[in-house]
PDB file of N, CA and C in Angstrom:
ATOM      1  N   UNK A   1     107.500  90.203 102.282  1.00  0.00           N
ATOM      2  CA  UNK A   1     107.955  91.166 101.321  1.00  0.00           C
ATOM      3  C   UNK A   1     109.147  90.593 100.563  1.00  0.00           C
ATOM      4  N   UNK A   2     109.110  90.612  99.619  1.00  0.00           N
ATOM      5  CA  UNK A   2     110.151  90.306  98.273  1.00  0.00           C
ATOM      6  C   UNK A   2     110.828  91.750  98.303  1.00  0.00           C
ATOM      7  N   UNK A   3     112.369  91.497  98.021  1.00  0.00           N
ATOM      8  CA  UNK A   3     113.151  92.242  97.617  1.00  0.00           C
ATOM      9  C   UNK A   3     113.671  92.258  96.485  1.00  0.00           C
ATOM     10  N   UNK A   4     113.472  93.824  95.446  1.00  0.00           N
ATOM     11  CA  UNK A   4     112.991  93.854  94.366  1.00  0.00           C
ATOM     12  C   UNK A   4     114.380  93.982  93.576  1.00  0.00           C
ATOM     13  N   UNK A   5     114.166  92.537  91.806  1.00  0.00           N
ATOM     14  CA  UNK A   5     115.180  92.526  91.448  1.00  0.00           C
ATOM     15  C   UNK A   5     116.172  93.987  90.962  1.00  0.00           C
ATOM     16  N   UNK A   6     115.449  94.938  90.591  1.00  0.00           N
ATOM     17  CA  UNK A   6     116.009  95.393  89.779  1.00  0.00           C
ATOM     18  C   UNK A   6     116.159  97.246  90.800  1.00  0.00           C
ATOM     19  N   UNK A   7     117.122  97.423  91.443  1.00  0.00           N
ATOM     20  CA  UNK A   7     117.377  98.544  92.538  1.00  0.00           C
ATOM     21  C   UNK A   7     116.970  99.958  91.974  1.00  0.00           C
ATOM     22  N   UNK A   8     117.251 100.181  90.475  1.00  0.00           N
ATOM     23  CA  UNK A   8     117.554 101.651  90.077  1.00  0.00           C
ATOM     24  C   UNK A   8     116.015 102.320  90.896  1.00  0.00           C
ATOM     25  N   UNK A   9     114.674 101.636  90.314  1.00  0.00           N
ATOM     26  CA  UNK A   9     113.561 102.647  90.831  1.00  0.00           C
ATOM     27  C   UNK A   9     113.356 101.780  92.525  1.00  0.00           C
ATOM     28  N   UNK A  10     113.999 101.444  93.404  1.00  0.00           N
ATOM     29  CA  UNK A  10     113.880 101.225  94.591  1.00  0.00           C
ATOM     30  C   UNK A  10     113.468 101.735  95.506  1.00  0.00           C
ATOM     31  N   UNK A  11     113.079 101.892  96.530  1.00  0.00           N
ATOM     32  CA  UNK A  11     113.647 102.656  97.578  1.00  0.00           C
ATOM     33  C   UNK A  11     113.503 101.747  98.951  1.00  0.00           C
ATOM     34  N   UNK A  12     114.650 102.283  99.871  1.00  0.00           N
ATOM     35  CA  UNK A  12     114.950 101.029 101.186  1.00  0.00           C
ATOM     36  C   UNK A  12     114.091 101.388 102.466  1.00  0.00           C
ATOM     37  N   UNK A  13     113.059 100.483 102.810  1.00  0.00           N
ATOM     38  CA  UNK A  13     112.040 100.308 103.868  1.00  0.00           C
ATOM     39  C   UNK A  13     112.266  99.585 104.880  1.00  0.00           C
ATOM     40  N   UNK A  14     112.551  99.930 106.378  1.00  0.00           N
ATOM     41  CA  UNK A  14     113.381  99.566 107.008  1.00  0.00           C
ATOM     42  C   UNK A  14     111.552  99.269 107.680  1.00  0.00           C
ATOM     43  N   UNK A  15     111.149  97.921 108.400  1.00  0.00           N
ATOM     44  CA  UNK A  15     110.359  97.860 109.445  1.00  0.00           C
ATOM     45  C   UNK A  15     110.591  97.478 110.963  1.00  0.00           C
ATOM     46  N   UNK A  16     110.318  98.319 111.749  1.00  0.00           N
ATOM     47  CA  UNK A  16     110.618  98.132 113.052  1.00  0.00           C
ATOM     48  C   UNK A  16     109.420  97.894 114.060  1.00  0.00           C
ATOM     49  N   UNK A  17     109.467  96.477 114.516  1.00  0.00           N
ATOM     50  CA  UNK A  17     109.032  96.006 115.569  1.00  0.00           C
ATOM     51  C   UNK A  17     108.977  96.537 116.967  1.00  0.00           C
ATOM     52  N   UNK A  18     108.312  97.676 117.889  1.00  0.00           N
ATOM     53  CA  UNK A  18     108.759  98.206 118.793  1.00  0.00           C
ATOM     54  C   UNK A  18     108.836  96.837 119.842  1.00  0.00           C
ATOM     55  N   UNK A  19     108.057  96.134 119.909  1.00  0.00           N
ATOM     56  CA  UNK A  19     107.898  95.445 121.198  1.00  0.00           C
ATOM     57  C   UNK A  19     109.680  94.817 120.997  1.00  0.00           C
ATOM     58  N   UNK A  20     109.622  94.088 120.440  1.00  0.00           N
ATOM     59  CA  UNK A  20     111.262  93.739 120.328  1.00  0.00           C
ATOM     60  C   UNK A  20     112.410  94.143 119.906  1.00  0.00           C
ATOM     61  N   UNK A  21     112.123  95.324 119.129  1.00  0.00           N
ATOM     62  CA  UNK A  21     113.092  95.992 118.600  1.00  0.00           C
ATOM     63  C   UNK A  21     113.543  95.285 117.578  1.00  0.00           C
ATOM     64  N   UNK A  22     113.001  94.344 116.537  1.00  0.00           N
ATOM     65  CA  UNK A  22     113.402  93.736 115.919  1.00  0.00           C
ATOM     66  C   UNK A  22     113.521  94.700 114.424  1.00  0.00           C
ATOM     67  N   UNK A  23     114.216  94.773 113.455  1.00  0.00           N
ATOM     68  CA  UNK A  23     113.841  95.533 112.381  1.00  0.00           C
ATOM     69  C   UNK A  23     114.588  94.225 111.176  1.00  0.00           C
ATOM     70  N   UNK A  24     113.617  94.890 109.941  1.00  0.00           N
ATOM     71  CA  UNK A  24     113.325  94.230 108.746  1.00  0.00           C
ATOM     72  C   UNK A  24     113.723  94.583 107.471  1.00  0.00           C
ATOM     73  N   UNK A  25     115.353  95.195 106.792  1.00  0.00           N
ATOM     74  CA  UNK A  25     115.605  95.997 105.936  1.00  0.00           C
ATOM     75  C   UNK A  25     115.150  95.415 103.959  1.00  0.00           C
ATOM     76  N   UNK A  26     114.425  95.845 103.323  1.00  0.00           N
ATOM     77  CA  UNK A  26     113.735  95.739 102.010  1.00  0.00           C
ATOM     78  C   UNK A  26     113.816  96.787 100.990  1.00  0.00           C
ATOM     79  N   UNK A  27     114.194  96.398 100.084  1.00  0.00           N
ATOM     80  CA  UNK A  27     114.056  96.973  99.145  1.00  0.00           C
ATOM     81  C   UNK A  27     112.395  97.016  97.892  1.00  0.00           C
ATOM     82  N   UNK A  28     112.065  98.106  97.923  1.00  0.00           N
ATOM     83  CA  UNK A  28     110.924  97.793  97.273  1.00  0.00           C
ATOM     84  C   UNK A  28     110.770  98.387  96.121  1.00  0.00           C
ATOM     85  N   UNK A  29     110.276  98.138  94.782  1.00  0.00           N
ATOM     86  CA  UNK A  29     109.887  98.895  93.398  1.00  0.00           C
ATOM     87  C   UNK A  29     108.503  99.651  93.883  1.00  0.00           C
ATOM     88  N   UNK A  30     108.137 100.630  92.959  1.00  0.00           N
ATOM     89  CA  UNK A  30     107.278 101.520  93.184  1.00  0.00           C
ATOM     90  C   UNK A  30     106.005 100.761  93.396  1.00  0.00           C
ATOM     91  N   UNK A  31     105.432  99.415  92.491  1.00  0.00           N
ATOM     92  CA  UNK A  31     104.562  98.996  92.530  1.00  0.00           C
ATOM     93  C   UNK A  31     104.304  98.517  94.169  1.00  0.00           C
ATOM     94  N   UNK A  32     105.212  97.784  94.692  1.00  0.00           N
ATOM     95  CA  UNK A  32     105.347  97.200  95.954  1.00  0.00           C
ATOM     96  C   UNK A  32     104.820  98.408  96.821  1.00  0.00           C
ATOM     97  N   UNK A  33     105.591  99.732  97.025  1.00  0.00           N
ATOM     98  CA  UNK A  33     105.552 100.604  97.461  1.00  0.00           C
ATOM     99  C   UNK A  33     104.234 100.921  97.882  1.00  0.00           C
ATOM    100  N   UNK A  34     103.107 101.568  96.827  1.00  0.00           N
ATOM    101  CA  UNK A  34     102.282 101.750  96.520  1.00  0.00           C
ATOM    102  C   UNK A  34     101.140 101.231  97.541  1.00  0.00           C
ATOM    103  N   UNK A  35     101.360  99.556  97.270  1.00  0.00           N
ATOM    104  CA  UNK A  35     100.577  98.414  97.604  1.00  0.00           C
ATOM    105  C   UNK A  35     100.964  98.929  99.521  1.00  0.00           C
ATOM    106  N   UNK A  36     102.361  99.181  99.828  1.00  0.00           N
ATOM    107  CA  UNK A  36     101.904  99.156 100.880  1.00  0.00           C
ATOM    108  C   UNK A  36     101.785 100.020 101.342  1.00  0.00           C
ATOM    109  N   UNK A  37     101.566 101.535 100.973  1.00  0.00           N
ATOM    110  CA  UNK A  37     100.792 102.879 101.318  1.00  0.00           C
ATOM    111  C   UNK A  37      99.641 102.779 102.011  1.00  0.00           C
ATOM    112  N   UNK A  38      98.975 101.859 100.699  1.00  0.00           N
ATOM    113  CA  UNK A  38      97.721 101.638 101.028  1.00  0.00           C
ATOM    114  C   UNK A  38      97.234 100.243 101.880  1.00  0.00           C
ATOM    115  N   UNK A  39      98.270 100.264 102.596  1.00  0.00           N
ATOM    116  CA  UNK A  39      97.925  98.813 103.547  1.00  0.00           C
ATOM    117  C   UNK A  39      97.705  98.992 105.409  1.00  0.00           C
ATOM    118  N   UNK A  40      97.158  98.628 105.562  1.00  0.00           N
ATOM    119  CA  UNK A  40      97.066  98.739 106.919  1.00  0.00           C
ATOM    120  C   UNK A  40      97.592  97.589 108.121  1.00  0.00           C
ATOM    121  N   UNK A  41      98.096  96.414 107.264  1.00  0.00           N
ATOM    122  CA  UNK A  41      98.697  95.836 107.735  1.00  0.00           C
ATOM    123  C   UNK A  41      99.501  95.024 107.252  1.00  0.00           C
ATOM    124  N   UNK A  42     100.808  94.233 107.645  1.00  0.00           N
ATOM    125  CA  UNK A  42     101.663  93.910 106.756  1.00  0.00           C
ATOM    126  C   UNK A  42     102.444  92.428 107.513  1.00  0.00           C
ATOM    127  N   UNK A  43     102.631  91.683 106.168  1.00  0.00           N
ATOM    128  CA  UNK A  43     103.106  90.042 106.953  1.00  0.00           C
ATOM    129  C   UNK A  43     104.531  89.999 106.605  1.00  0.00           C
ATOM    130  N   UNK A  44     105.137  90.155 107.855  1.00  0.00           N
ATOM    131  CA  UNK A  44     106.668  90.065 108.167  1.00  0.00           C
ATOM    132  C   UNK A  44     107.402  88.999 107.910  1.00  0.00           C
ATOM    133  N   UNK A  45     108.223  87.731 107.261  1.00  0.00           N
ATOM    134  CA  UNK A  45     108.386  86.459 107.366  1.00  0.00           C
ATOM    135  C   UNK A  45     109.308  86.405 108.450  1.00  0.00           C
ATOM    136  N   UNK A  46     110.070  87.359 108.619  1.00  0.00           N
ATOM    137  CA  UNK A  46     111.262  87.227 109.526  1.00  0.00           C
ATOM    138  C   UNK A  46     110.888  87.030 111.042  1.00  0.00           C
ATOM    139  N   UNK A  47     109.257  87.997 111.257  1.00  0.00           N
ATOM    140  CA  UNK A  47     108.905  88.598 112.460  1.00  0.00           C
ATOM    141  C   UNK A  47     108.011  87.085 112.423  1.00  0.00           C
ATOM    142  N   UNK A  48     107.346  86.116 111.562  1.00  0.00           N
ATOM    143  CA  UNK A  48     106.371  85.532 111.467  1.00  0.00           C
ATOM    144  C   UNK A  48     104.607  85.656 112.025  1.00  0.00           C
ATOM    145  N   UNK A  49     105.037  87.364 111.415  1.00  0.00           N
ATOM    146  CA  UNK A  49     103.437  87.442 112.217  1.00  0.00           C
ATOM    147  C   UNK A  49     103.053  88.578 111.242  1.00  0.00           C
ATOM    148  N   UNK A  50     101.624  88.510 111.384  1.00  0.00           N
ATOM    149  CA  UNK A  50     100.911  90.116 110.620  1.00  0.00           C
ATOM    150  C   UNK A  50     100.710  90.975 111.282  1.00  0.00           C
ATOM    151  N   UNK A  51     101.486  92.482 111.135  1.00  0.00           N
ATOM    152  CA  UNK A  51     101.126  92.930 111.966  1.00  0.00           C
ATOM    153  C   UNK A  51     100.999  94.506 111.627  1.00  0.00           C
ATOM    154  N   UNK A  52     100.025  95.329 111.889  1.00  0.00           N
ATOM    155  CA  UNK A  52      99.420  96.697 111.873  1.00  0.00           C
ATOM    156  C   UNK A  52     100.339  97.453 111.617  1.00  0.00           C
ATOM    157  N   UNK A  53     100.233  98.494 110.865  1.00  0.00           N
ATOM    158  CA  UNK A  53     100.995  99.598 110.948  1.00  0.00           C
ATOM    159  C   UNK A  53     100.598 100.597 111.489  1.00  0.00           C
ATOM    160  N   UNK A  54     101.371 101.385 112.567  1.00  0.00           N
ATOM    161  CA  UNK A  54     101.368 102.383 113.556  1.00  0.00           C
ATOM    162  C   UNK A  54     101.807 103.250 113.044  1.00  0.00           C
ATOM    163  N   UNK A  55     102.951 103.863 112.293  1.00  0.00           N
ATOM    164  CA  UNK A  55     103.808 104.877 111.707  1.00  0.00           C
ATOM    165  C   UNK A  55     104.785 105.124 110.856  1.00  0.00           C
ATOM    166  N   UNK A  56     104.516 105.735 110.001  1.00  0.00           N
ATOM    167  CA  UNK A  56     105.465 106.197 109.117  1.00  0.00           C
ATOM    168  C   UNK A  56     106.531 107.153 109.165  1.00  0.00           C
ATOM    169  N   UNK A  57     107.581 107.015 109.324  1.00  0.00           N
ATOM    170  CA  UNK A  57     108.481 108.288 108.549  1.00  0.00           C
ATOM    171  C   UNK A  57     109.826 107.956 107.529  1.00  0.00           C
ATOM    172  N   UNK A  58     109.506 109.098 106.944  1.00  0.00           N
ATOM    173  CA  UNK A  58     110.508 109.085 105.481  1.00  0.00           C
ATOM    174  C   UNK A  58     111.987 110.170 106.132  1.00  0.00           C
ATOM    175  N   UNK A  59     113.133 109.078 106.292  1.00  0.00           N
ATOM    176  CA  UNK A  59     114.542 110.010 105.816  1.00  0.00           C
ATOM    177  C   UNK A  59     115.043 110.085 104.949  1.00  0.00           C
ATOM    178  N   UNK A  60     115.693 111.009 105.449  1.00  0.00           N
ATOM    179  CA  UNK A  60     116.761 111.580 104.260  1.00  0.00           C
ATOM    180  C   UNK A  60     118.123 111.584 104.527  1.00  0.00           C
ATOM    181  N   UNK A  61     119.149 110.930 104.176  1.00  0.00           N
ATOM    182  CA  UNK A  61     120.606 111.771 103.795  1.00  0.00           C
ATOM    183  C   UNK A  61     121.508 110.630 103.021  1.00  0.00           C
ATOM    184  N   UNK A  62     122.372 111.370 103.094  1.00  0.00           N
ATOM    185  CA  UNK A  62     123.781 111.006 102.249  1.00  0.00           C
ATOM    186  C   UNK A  62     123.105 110.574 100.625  1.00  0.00           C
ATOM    187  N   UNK A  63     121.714 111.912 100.112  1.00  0.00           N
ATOM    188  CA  UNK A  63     121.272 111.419  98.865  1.00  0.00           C
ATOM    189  C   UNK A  63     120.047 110.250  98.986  1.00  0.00           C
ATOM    190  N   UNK A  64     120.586 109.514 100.341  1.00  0.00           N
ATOM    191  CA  UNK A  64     119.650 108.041  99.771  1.00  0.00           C
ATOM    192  C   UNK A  64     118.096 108.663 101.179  1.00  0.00           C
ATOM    193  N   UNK A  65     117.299 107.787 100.134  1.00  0.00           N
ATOM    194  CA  UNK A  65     115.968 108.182 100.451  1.00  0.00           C
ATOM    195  C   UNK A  65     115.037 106.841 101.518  1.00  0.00           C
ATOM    196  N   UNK A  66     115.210 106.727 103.325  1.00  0.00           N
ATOM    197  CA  UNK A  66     114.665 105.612 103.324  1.00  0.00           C
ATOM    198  C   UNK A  66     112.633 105.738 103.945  1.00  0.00           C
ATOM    199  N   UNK A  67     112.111 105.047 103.928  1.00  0.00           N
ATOM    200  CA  UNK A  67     110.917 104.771 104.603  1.00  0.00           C
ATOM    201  C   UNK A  67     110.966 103.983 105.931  1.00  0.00           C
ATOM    202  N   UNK A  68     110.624 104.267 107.040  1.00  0.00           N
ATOM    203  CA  UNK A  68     111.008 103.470 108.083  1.00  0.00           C
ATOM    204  C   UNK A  68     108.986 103.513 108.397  1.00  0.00           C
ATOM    205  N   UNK A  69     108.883 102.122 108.586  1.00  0.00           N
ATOM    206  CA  UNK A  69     107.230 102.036 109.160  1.00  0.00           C
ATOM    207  C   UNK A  69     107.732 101.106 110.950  1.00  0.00           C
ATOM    208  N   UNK A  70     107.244 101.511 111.606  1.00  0.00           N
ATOM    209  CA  UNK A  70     106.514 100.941 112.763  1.00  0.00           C
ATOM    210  C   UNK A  70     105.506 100.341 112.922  1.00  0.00           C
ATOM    211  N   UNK A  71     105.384  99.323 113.131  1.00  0.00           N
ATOM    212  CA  UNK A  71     104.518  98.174 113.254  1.00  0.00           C
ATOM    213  C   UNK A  71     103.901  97.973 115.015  1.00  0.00           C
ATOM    214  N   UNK A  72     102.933  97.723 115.181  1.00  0.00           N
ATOM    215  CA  UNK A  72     102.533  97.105 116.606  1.00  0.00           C
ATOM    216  C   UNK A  72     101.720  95.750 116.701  1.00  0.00           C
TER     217      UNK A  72
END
């Protein structure tokens, strides 16, 4: 995942690795976004592996809006 130049239409997608607890913080444009709605699985560079998505949830506060996915 590329982190996207331009922040204003962003939003921050945090991915978390349960087996290691490793997490992955990104910024993504809507297009990115989108792409990975509709994905069922996703290639980590940090984690160096592809790996499934298990779960989604969207927070909320202090205004800012994040996506956190779980991976297995």
């Amino acid at each position: 995942m590329e982190v996207a130049a331009n922040q204003t239409d962003c939003i921050c997608v945090v991915f978390v690795f349960q087996k290691t607890e490793q997490t992955e913080e990104v910024h993504l444009n809507s297009a990115q976004l989108t792409a990975l709605l509709n994905a069922k699985q996703v290639w980590i560079e940090r984690f160096s592996s592809k790996l499934k998505i298990e779960s989604t949830v969207w927070s909320y506060g202090n205004n800012k809006v994040s996506f956190q996915i779980y991976l297995k």
